[in-house]
N, C-alpha and C. Protein backbone atom coordinates (compact mmCIF):
# COMPACT_ATOMS: atom_id res chain seq x y z
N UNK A 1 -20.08 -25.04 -12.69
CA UNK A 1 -18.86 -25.69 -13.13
C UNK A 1 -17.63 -25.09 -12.44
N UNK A 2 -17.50 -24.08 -12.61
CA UNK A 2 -16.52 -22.98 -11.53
C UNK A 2 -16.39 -23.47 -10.55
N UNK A 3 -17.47 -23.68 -9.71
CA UNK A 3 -17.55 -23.77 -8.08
C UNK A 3 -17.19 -25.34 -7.76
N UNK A 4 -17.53 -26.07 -8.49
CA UNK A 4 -16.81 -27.69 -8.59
C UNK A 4 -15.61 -27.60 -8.87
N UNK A 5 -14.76 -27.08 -9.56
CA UNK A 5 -13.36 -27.24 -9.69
C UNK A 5 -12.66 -26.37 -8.60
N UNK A 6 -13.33 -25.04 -8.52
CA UNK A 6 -12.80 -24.74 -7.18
C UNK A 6 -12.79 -25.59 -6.05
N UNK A 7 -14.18 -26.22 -5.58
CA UNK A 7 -13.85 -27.03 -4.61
C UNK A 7 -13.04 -28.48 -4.85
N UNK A 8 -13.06 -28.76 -5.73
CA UNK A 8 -11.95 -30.19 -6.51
C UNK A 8 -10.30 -29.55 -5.76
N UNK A 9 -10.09 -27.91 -6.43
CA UNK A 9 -8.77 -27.97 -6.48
C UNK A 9 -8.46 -27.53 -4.53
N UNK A 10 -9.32 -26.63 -3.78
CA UNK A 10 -9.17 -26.61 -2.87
C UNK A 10 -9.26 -28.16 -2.03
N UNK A 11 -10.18 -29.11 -2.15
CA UNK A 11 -9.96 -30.81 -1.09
C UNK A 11 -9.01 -30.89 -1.57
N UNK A 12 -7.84 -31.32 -2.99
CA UNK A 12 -6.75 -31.92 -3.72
C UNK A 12 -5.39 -30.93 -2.57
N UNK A 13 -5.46 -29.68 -2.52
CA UNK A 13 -5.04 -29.14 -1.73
C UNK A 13 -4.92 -29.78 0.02
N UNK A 14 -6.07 -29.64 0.71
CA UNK A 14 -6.36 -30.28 1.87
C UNK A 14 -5.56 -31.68 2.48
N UNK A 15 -6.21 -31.83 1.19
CA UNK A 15 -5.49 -33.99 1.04
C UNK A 15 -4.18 -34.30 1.45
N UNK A 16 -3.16 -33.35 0.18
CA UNK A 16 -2.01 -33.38 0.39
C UNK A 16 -1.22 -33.69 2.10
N UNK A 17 -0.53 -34.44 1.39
CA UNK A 17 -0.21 -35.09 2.73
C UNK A 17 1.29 -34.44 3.13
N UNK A 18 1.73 -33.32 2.58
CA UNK A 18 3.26 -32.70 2.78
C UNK A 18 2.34 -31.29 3.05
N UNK A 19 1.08 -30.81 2.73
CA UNK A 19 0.40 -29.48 3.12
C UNK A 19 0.81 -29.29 5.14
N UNK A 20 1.42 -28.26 5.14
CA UNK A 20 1.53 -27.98 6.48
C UNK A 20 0.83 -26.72 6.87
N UNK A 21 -0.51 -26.87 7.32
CA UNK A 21 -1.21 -25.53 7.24
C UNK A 21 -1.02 -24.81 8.57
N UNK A 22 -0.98 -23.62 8.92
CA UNK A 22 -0.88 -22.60 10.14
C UNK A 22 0.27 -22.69 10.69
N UNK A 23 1.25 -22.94 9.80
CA UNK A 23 3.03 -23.24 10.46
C UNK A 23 3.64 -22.01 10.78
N UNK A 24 3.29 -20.88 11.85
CA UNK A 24 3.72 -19.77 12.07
C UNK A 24 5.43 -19.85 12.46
N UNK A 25 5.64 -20.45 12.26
CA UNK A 25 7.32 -20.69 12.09
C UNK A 25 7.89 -20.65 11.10
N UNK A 26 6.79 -20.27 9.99
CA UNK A 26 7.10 -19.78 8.38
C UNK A 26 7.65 -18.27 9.14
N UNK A 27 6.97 -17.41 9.82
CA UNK A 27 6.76 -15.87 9.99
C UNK A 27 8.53 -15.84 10.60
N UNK A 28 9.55 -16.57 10.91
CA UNK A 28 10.72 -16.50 11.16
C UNK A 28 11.60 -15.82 10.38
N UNK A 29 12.33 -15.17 10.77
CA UNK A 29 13.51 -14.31 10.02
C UNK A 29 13.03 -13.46 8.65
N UNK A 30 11.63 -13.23 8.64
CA UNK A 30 11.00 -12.87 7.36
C UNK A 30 10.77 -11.02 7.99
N UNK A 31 12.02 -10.29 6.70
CA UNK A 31 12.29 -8.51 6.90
C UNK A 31 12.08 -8.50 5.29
N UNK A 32 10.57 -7.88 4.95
CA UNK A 32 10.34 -7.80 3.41
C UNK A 32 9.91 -6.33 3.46
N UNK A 33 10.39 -5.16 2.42
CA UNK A 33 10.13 -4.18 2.08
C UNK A 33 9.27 -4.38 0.50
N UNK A 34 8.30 -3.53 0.79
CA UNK A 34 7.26 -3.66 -0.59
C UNK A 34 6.97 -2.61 -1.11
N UNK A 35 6.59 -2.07 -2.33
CA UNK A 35 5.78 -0.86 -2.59
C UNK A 35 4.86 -1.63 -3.86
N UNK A 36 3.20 -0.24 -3.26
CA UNK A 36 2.35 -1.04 -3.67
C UNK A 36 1.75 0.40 -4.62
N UNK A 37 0.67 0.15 -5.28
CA UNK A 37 -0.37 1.28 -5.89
C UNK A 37 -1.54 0.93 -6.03
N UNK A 38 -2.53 1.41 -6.24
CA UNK A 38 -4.03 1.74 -5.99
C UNK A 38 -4.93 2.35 -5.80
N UNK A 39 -5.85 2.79 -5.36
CA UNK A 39 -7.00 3.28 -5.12
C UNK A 39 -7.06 3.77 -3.65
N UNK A 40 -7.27 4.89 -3.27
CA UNK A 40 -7.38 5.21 -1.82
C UNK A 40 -8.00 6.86 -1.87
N UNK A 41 -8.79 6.28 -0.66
CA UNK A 41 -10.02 7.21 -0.66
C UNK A 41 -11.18 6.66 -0.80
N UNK A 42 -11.42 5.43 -1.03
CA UNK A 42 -12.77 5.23 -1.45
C UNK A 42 -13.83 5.35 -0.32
N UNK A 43 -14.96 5.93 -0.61
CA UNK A 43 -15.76 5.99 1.07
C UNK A 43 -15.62 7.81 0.95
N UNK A 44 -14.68 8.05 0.55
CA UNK A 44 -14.34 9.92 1.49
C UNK A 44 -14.84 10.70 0.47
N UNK A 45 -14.51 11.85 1.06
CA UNK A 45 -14.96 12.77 -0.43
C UNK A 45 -13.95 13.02 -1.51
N UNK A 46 -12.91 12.70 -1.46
CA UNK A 46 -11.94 12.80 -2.43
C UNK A 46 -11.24 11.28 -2.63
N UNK A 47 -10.99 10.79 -3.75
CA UNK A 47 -10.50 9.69 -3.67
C UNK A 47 -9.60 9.62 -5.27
N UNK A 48 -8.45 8.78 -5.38
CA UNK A 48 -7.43 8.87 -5.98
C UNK A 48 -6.85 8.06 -6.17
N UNK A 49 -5.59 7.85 -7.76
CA UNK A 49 -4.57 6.83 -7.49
C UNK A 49 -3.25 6.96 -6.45
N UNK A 50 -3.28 6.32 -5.65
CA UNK A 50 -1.83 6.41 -4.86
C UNK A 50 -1.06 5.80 -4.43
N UNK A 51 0.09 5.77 -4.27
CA UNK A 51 1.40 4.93 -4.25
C UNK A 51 1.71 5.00 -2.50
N UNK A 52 2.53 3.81 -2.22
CA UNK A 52 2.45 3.85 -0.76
C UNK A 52 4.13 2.49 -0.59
N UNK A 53 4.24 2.15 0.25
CA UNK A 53 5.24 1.73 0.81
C UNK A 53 4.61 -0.09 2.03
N UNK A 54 5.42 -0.84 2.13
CA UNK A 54 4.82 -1.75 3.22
C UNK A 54 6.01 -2.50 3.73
N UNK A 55 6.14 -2.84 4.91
CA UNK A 55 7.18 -3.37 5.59
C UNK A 55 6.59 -4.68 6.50
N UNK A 56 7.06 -6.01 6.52
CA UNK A 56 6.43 -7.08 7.47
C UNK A 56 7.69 -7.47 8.02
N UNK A 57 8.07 -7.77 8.98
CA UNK A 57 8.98 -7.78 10.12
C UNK A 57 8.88 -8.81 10.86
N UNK A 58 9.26 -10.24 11.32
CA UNK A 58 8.63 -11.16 11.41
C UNK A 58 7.00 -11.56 12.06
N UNK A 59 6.16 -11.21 10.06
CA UNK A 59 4.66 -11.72 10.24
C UNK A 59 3.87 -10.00 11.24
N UNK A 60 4.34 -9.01 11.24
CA UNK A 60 4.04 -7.71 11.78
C UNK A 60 4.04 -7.05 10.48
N UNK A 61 2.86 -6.55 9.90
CA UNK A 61 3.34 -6.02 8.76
C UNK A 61 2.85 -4.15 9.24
N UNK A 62 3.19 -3.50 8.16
CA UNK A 62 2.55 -1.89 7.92
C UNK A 62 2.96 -1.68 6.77
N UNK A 63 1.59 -0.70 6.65
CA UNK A 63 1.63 -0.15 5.15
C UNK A 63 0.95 1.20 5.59
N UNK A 64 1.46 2.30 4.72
CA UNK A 64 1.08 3.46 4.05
C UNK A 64 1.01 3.78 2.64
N UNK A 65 -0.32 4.15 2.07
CA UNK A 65 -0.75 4.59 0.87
C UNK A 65 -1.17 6.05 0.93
N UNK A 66 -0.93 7.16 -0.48
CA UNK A 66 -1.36 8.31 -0.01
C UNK A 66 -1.71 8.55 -1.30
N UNK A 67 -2.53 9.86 -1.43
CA UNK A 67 -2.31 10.75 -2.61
C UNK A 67 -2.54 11.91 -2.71
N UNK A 68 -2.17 12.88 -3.41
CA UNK A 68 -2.20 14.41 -3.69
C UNK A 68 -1.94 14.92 -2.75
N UNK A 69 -1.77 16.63 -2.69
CA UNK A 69 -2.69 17.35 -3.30
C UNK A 69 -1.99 17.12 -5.31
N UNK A 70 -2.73 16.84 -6.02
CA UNK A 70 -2.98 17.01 -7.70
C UNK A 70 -2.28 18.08 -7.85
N UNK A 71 -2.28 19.61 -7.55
CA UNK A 71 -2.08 20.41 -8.18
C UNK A 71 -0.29 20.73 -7.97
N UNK A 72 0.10 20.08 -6.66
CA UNK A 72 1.21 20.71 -6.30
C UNK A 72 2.62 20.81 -6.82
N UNK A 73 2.53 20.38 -8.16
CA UNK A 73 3.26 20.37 -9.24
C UNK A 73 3.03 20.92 -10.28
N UNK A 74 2.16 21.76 -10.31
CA UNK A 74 1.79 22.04 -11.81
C UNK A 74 2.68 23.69 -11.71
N UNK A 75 2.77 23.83 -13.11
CA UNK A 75 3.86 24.60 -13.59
C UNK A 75 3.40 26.07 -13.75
N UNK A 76 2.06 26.58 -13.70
CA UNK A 76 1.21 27.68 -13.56
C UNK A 76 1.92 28.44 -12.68
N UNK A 77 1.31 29.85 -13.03
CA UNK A 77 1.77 30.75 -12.35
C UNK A 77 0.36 31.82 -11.74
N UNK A 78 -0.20 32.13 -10.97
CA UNK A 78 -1.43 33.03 -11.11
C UNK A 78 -1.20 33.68 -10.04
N UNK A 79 -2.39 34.94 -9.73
CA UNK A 79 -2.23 36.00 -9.07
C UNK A 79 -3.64 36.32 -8.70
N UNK A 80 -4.39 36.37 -7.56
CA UNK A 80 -5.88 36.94 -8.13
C UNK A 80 -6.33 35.67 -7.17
N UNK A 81 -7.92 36.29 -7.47
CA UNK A 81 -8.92 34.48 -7.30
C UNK A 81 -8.73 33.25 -7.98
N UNK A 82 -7.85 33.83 -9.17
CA UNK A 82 -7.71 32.53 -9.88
C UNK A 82 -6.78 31.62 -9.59
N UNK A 83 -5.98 31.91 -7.97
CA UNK A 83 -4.57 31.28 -8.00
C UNK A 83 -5.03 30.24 -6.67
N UNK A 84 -5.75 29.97 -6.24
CA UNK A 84 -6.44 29.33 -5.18
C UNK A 84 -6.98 27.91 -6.37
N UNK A 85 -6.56 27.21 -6.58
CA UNK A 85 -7.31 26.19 -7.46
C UNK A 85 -7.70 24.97 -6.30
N UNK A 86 -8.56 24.39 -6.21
CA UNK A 86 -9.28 23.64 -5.51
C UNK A 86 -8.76 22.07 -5.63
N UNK A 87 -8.51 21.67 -4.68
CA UNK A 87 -7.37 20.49 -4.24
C UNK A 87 -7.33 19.58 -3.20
N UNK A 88 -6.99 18.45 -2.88
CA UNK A 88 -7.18 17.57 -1.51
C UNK A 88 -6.26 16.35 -1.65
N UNK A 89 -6.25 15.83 -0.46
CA UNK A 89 -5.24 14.73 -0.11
C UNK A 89 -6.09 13.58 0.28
N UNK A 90 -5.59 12.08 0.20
CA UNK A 90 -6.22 11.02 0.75
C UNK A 90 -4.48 10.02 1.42
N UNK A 91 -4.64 9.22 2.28
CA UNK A 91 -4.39 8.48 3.05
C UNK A 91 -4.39 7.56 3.92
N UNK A 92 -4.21 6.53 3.79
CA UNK A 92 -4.24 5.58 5.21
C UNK A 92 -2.98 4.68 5.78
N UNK A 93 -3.32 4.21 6.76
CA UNK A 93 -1.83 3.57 6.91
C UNK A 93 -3.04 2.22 8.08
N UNK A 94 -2.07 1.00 7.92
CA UNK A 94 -2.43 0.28 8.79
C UNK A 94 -1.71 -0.53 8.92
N UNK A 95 -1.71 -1.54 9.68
CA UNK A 95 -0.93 -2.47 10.76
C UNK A 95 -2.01 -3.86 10.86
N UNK A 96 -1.17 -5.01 10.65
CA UNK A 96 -1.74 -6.16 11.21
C UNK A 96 -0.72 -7.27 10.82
N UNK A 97 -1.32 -9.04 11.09
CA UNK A 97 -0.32 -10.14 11.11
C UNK A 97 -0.42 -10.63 10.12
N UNK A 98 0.32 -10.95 9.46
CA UNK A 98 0.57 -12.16 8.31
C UNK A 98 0.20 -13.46 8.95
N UNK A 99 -1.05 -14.31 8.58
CA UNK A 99 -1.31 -15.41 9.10
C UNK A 99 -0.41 -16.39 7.87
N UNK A 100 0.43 -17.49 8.33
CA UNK A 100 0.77 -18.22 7.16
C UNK A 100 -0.08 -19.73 7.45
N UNK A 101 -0.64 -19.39 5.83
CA UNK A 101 -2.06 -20.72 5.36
C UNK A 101 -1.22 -22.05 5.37
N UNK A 102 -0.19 -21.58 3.93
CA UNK A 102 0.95 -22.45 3.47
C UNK A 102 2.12 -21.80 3.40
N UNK A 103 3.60 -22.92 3.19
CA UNK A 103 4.26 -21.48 3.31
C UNK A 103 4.74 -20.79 2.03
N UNK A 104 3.52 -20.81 0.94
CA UNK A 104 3.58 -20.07 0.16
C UNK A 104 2.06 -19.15 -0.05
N UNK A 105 1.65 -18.93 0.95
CA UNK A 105 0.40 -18.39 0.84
C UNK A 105 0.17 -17.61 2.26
N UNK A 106 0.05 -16.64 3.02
CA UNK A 106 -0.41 -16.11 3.72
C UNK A 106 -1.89 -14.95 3.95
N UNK A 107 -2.63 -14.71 4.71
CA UNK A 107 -3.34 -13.75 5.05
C UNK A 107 -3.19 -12.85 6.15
N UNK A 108 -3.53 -11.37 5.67
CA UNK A 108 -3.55 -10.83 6.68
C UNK A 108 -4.60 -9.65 7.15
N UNK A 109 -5.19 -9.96 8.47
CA UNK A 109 -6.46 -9.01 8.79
C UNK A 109 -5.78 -7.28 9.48
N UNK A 110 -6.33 -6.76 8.76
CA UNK A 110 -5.37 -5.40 8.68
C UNK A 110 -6.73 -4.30 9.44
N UNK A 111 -5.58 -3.19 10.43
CA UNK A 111 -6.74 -1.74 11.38
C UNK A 111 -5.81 -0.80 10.91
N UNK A 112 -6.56 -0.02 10.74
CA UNK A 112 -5.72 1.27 10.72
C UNK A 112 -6.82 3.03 10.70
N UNK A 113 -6.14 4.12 9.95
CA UNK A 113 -6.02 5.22 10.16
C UNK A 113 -6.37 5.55 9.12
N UNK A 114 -7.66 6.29 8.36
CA UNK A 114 -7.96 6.71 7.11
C UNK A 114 -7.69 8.46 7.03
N UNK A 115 -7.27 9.27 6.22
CA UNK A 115 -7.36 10.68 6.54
C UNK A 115 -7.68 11.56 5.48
N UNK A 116 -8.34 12.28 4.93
CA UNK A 116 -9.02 13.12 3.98
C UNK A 116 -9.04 14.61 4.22
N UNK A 117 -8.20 15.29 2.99
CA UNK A 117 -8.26 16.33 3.66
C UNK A 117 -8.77 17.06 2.10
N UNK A 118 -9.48 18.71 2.36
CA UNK A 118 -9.48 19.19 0.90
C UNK A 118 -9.27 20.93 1.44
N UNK A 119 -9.08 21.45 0.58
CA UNK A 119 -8.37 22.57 0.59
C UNK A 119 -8.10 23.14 -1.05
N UNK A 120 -7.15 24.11 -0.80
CA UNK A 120 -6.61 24.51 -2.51
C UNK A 120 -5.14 24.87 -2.46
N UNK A 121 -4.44 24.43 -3.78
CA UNK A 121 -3.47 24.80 -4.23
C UNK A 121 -3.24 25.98 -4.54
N UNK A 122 -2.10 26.92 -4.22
CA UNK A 122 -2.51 28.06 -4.26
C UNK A 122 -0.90 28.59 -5.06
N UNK A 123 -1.61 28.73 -6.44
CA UNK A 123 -0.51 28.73 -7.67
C UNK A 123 0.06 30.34 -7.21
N UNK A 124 0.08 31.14 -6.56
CA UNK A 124 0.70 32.77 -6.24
C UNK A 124 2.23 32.15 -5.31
N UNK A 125 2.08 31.09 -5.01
CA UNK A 125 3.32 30.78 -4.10
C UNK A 125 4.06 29.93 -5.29
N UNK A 126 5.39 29.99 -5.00
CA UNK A 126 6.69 29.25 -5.68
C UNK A 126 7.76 28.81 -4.25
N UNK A 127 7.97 27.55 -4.61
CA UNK A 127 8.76 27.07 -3.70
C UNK A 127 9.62 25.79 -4.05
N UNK A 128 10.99 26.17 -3.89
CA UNK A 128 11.48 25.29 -4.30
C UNK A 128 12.30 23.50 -3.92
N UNK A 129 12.58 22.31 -4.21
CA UNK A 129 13.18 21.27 -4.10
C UNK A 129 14.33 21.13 -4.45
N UNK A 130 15.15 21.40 -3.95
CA UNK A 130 16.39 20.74 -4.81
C UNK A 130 17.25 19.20 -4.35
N UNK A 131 17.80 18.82 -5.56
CA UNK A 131 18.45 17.38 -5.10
C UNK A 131 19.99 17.75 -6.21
N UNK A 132 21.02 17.35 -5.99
CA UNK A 132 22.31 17.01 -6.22
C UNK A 132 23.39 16.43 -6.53
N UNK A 133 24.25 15.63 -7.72
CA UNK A 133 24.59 14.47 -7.64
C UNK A 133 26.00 15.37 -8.12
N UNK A 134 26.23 14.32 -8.56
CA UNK A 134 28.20 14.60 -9.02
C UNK A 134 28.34 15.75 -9.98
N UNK A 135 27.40 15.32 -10.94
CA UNK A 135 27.41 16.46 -12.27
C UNK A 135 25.70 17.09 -12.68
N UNK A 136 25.22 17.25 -11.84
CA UNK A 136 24.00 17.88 -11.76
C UNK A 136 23.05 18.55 -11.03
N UNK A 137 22.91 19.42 -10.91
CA UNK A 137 21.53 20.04 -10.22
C UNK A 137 20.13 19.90 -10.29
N UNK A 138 19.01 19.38 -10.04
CA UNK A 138 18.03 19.01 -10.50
C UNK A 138 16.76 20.06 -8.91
N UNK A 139 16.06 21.25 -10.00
CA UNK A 139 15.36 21.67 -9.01
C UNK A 139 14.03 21.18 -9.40
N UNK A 140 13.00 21.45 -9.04
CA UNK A 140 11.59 21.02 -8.75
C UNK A 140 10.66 22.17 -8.17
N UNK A 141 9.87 22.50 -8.55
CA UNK A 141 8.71 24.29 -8.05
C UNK A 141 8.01 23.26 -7.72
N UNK A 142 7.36 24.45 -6.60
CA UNK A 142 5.64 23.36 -6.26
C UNK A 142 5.08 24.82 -5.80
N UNK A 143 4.20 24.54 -5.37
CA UNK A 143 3.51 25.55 -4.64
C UNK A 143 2.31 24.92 -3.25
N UNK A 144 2.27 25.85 -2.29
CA UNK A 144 1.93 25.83 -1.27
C UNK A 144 0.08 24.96 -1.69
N UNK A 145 -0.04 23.44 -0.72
CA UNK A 145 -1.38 23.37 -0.31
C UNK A 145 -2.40 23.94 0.93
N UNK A 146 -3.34 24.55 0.94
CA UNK A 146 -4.01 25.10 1.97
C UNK A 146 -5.09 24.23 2.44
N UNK A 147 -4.97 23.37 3.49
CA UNK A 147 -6.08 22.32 4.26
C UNK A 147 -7.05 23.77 4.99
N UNK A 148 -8.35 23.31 4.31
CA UNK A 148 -9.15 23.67 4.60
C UNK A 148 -10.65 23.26 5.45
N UNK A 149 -10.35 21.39 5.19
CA UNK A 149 -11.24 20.68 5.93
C UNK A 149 -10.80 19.63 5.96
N UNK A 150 -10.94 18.51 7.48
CA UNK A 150 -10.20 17.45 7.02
C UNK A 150 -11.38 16.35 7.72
N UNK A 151 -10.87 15.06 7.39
CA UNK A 151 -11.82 14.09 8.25
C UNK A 151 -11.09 12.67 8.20
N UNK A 152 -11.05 12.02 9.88
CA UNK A 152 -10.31 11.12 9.81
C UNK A 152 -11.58 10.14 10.00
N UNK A 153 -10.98 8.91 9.92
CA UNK A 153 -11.92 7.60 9.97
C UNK A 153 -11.11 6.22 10.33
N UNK A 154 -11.72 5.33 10.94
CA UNK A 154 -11.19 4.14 11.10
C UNK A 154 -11.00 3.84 10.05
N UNK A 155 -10.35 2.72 10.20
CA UNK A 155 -10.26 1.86 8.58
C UNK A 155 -9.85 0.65 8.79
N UNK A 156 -10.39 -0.55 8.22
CA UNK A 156 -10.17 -2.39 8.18
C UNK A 156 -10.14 -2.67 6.76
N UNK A 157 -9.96 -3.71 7.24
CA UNK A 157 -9.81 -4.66 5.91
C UNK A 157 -9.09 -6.01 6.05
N UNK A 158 -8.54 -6.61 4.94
CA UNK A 158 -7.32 -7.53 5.05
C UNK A 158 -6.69 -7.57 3.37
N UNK A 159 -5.43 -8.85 3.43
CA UNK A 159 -4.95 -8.76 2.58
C UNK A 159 -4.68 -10.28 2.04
N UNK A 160 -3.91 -10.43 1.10
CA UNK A 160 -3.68 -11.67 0.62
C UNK A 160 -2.18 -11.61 -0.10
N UNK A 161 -1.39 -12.87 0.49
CA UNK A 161 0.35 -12.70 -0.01
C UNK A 161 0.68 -13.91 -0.26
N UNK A 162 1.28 -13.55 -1.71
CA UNK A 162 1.16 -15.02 -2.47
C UNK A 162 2.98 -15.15 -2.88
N UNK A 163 3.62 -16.28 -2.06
CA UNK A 163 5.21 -15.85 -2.44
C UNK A 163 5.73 -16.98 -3.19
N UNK A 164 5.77 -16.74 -4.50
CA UNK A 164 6.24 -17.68 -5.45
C UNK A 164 8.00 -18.13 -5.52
N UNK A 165 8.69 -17.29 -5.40
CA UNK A 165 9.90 -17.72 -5.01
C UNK A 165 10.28 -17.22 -3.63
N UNK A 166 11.57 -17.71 -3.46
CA UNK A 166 11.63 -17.48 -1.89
C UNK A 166 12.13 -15.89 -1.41
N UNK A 167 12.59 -15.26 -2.21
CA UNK A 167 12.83 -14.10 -1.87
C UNK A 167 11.93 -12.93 -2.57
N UNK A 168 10.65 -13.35 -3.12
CA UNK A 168 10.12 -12.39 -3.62
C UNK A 168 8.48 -12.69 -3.17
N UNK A 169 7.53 -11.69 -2.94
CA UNK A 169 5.93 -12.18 -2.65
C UNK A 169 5.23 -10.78 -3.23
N UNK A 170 3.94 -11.44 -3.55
CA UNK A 170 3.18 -10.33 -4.59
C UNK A 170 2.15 -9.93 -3.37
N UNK A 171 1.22 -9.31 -3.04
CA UNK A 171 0.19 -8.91 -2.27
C UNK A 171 -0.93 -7.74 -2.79
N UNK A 172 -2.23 -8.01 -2.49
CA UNK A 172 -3.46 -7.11 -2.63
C UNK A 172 -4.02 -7.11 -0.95
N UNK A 173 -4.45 -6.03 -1.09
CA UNK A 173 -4.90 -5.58 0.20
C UNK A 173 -6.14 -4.67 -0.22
N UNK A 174 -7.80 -4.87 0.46
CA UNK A 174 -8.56 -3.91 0.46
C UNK A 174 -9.32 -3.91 1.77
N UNK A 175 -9.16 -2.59 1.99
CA UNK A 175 -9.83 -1.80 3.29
C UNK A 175 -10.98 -1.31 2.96
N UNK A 176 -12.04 -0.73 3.72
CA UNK A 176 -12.53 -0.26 4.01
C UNK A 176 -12.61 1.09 3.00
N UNK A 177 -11.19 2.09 2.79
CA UNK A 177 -10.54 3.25 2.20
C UNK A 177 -9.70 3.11 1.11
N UNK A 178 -9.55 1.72 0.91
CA UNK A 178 -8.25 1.42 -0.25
C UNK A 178 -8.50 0.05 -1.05
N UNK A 179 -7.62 0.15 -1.91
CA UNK A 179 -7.73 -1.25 -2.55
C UNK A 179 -6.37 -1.17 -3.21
N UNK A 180 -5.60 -1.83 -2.95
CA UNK A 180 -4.36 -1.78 -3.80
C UNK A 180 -3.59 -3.32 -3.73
N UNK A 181 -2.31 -3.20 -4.53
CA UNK A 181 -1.69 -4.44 -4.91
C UNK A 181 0.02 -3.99 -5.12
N UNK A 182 1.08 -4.92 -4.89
CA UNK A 182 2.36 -4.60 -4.79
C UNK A 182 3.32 -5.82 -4.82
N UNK A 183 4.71 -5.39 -4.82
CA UNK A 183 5.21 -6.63 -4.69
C UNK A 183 6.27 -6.15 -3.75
N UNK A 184 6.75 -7.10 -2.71
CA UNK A 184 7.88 -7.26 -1.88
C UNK A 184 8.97 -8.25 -2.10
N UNK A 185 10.19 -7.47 -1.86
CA UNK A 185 11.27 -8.29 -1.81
C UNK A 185 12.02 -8.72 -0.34
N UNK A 186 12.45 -9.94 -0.08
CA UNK A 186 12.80 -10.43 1.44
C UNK A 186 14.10 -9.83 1.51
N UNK A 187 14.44 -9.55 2.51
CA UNK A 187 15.77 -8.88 3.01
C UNK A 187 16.72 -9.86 3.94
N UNK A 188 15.68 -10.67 4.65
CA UNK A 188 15.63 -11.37 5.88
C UNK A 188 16.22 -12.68 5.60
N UNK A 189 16.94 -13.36 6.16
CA UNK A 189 16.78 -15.32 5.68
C UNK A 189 16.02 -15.89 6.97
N UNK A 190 15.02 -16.49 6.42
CA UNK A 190 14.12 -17.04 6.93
C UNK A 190 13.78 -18.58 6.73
N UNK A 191 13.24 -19.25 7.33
CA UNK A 191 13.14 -20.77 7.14
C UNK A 191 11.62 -21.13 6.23
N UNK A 192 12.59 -21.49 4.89
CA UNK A 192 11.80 -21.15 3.84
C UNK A 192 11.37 -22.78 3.65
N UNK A 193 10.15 -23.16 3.19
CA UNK A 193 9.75 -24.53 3.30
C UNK A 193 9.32 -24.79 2.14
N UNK A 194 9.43 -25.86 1.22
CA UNK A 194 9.43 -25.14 -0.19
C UNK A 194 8.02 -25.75 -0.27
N UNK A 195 7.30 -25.26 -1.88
CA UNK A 195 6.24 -24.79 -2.11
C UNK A 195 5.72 -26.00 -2.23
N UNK A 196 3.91 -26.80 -1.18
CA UNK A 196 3.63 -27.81 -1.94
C UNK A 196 3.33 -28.21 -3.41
N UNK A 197 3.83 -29.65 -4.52
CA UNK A 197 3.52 -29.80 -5.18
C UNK A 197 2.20 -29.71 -5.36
C-alpha cells in the first residue's frame, strides 16, 4: 500500500506540467550558511554527538562536523596516574554540488576527509579562555588533550535539501562517517521559482 501511493504521488509529481526538473539556474545567487548536529564517527573507533557548520555558494556546498575530546571541560582537578583520563576526537569535513531536482528540492553527492583521533585528557593541566563584553568577564578552564593515535579515512556519502520558503532550507546528510541534519538560512538573492503546486 505504501509503495503505491508513493509511486501515485511521485508520477502526479512527474505529470505536472509547471514541474521544471534539473533547472541549475535555481543554483544562482544562492550564499546559505547552515549549522547542523549528529552523529560522527560512525565506522571509527570513537564515535559521538557533534555539531558542525555548512556553507553552499552558488550550488558548491561544505560542511564540517566534529566532536570532543569529552573531557576537556570538566572541572576536576588530579595529580598522579589518575590525571591522564582517556579521551578522543572525531571529524569530517566534505565538499560537493547541490543538484536542483525542483526548485524546492535539491541533492547533493558529497567526498571528503574523515579523522579519528584518541589519546587522554590530562586533568594536572589548567588553562585558561577568556571572552569580554561591556560589563563582564566570562573565563572558561579546560585542560590539555594528548593525541596519542590517530587515523584518517576517506569519506562519501550524499545529502538531501528541502527549501520550504525562500530564504530558509532544512538538510540531512549521511556519509560513510556521519549522519546528521540542519537548517540553513539564504544570505544571497537568488532566482527563486516558486514551489510546484
Amino acid at each position: 500500500m505504501k509503495k503505491s501511493l508513493l509511486i501515485a504521488a511521485l508520477m502526479a509529481v512527474a505529470m505536472s506540467a509547471s514541474a521544471q526538473w534539473f533547472d541549475f539556474s535555481n543554483n544562482k545567487g544562492h550564499f546559505d550558511l547552515g549549522f547542523h548536529l549528529g552523529q560522527v564517527g560512525i565506522g571509527c573507533p570513537y564515535t559521538s554527538l557533534g555539531f558542525g557548520a555548512s556553507l553552499n555558494v552558488y550550488g558548491v556546498y561544505v560542511d564540517f562536523i566534529s566532536a570532543g575530546p569529552e573531557y576537556k571541560y570538566d572541572n576536576h582537578i588530579e595529580t598522579g596516574p589518575e590525571a591522564k583520563v582517556p579521551d578522543a576526537t572525531t571529524m569530517t569535513a566534505s565538499i560537493g554540488y547541490q543538484i536542483p531536482v525542483l526548485s524546492w528540492l535539491r541533492i547533493m553527492p558529497l567526498i571528503g576527509f574523515s579523522r579519528t583521533t584518541k589519546g587522554y585528557t590530562d586533568f594536572s593541566t589548567i588553562n585558561a579562555e577568556t571572552t569580554s563584553g561591556e560589563n563582564y568577564v566570562d573565563v572558561q578552564l579546560y585542560h590539555d588533550y594528548i593525541t596519542e593515535h590517530s587515523w584518517n579515512s576517506f569519506n562519501f556519502g550524499g545529502g538531501l535539501v528541502i527549501q520550504p520558503v525562500k530564504w530558509v532550507s532544512i538538510y540531512g546528510v549521511y556519509t560513510t562517517h556521519s549522519i546528521y541534519g540542519g537548517i540553513s538560512v539564504s544570505f544571497g538573492s537568488f532566482n527563486w521559482k516558486e514551489m510546484d503546486d
